[in-house]
Protein backbone atom coordinates (compact mmCIF):
# COMPACT_ATOMS: atom_id res chain seq x y z
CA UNK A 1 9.53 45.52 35.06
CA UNK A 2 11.01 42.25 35.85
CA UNK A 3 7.97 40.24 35.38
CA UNK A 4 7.64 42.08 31.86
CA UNK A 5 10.64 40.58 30.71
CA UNK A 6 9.74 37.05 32.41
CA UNK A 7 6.62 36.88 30.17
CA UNK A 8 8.22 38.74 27.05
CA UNK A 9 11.19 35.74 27.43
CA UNK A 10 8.34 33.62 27.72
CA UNK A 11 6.50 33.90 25.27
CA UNK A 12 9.80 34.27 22.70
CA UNK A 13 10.98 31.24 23.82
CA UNK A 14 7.20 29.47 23.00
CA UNK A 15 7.93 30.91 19.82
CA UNK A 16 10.91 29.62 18.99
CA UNK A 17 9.57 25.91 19.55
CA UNK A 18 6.98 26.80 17.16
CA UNK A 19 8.80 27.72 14.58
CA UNK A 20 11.31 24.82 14.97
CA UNK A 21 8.47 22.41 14.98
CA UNK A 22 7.39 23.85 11.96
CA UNK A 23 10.46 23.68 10.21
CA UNK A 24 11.15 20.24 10.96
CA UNK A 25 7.67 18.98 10.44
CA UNK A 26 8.66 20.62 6.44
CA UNK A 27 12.12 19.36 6.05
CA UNK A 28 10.80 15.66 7.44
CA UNK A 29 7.85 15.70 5.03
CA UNK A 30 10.25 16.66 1.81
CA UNK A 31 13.50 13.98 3.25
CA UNK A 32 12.15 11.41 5.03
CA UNK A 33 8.51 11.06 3.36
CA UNK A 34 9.63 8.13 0.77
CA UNK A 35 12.59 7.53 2.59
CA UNK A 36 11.41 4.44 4.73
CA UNK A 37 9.84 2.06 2.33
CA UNK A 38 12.61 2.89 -0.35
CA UNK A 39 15.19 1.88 2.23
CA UNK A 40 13.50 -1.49 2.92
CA UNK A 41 13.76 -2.52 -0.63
CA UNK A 42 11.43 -0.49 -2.75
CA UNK A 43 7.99 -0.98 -3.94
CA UNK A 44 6.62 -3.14 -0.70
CA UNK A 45 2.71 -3.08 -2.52
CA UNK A 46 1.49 -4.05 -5.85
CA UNK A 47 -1.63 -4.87 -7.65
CA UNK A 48 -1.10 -7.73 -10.00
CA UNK A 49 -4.79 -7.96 -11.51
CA UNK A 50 -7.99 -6.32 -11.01
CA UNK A 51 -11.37 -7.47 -12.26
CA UNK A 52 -14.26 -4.42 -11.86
CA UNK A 53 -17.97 -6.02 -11.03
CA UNK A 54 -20.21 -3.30 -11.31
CA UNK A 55 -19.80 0.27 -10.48
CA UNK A 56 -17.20 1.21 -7.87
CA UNK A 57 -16.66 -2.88 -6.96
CA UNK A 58 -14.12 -4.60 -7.98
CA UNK A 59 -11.96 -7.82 -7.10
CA UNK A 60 -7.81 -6.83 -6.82
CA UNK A 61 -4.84 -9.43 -6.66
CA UNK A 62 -2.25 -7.82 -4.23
CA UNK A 63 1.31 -8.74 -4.17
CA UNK A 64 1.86 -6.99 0.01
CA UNK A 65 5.27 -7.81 0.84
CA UNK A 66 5.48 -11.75 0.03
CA UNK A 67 1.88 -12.54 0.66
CA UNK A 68 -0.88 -12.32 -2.18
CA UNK A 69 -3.52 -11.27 -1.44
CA UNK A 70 -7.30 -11.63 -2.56
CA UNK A 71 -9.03 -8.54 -1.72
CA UNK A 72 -12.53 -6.82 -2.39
CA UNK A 73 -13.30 -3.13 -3.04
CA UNK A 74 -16.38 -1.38 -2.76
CA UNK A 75 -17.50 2.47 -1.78
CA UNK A 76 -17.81 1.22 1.98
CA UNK A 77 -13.72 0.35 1.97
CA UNK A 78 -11.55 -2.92 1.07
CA UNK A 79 -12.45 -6.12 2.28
CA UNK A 80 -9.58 -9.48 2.50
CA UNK A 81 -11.50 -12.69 1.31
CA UNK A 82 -8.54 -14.66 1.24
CA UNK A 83 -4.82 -14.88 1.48
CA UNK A 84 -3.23 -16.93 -1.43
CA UNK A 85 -0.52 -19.60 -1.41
CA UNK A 86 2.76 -18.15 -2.66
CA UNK A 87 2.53 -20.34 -5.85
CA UNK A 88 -1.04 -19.20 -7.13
CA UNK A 89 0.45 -15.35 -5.97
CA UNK A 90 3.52 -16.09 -8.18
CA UNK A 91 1.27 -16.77 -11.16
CA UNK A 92 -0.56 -13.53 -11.24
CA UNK A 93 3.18 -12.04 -11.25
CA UNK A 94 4.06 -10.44 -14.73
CA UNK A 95 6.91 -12.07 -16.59
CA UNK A 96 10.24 -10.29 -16.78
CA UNK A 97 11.07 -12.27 -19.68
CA UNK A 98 12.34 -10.98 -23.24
CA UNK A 99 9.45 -13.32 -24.46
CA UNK A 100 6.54 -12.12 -26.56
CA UNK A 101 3.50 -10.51 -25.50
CA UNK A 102 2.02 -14.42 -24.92
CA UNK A 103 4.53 -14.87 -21.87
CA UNK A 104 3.38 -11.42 -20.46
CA UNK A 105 -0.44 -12.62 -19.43
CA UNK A 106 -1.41 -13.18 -15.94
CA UNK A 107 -3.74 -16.58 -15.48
CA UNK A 108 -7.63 -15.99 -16.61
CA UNK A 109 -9.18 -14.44 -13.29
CA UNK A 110 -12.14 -16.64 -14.01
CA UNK A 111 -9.78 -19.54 -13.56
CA UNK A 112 -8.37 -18.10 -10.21
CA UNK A 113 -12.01 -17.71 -8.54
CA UNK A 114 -13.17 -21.39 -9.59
CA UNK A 115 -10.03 -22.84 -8.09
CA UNK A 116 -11.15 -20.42 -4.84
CA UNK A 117 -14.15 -21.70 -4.87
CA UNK A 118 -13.16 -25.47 -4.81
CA UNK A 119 -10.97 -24.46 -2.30
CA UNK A 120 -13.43 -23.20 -0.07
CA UNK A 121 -15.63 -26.21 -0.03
CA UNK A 122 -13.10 -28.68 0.95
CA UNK A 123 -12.94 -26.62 3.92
């Protein structure tokens, strides 16, 4: 009998971890999902431009943190070709002026890849 109530203790008490476990994993998920990144000042990633090249390509201008970032995109996953200087990064940022429409415009993309590209050679 005693060993009965040794397993039947057992196996409540395996239960019991269980369910807590499960319960946790839920209320963590629901309170602490978002929780981290809004705590540490809000929206940490943003794409400033992006410039499609043919189906499922494309070229993105990421704002991660306070670097800028140059990045590919294609069906086999996200590639960095470079990081950018914090001044050509500030220009792709949209204006938070009251201005018109005209102060709103991030620099011509085609401008951004031939400076790039002259960049690249000096090296």
């Amino acid at each position: 009998m005693e060993p009965l109530l040794s397993l039947i203790g057992l196996l409540a008490v395996f239960l019991l971890v269980l369910a807590g476990a499960y319960f946790f994993t839920r209320w963590a998920g629901k309170n602490l999902g978002g929780g981290f990144a809004a705590g540490l000042g809000g929206r940490r990633l943003e794409v400033l431009d992006r410039a499609g090249l043919g189906k499922d390509q494309a070229l993105l201008v990421v704002r991660a943190g306070e670097r800028y970032l140059l990045l590919g995109s294609t069906p086999a996953g996200v590639t960095l070709l470079l990081e950018l200087t914090r001044e050509e990064g500030e220009s792709w940022k949209l204006s938070g002026s009251s201005g018109g429409p005209e102060d709103r415009k991030p620099p011509d993309f085609l401008a951004l890849m031939q400076r790039l590209r002259e960049k690249s050679r000096r090296r």
